[in-house]
Protein backbone atom coordinates (compact mmCIF):
# COMPACT_ATOMS: atom_id res chain seq x y z
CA UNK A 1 0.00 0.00 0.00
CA UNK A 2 1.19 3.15 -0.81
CA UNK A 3 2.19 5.23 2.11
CA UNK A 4 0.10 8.34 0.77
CA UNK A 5 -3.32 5.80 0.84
CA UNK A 6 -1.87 4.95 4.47
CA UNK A 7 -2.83 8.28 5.48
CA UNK A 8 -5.72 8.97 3.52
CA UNK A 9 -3.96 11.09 1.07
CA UNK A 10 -5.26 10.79 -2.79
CA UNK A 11 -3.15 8.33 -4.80
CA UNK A 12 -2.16 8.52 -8.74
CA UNK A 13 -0.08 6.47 -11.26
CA UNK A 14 2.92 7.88 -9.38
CA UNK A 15 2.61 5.19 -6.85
CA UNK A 16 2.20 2.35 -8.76
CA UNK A 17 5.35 3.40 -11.01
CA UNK A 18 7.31 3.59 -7.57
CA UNK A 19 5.92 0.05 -6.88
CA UNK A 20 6.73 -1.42 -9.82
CA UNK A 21 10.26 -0.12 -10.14
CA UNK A 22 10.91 -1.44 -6.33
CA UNK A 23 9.76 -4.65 -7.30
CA UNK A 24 11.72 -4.98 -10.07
CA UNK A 25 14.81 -4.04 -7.80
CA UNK A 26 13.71 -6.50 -5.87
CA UNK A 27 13.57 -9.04 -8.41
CA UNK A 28 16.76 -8.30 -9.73
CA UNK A 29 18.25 -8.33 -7.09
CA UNK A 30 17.30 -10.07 -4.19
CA UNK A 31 17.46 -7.23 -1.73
CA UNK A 32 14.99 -4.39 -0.53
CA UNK A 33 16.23 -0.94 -1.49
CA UNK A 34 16.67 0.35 2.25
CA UNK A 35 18.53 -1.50 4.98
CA UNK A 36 17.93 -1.18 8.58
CA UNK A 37 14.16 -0.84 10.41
CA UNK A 38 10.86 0.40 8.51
CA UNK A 39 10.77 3.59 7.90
CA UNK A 40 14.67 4.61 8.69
CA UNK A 41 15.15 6.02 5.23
CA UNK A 42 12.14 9.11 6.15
CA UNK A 43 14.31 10.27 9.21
CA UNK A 44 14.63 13.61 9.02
CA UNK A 45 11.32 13.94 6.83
CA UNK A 46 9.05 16.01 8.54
CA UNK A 47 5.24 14.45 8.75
CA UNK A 48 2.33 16.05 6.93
CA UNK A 49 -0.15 18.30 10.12
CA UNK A 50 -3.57 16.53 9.78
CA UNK A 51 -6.33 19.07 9.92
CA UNK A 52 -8.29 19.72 13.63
């Protein structure tokens, strides 16, 4: 599921291009395309304010 459906957020074919492509890395080559726990590569990311 793309993380922008995760939070309710409207979804286009962006999403499913970035899911293809990191299934194809996968594919190819056995790995994920981030190391370490969920999430580690958005450190630093700040998180969208959800409206009051």
């Amino acid at each position: 599921m793309p993380s922008e459906q995760r939070q309710g957020l409207p979804v286009d074919h962006r999403a499913e291009l970035y899911a293809l492509g990191a299934t194809l890395y996968r594919l190819l080559t056995g790995r994920t395309r981030t190391s370490g726990p969920p999430g580690a590569h958005r450190a630093g990311i700040p998180r969208p304010s959800t409206p009051a």
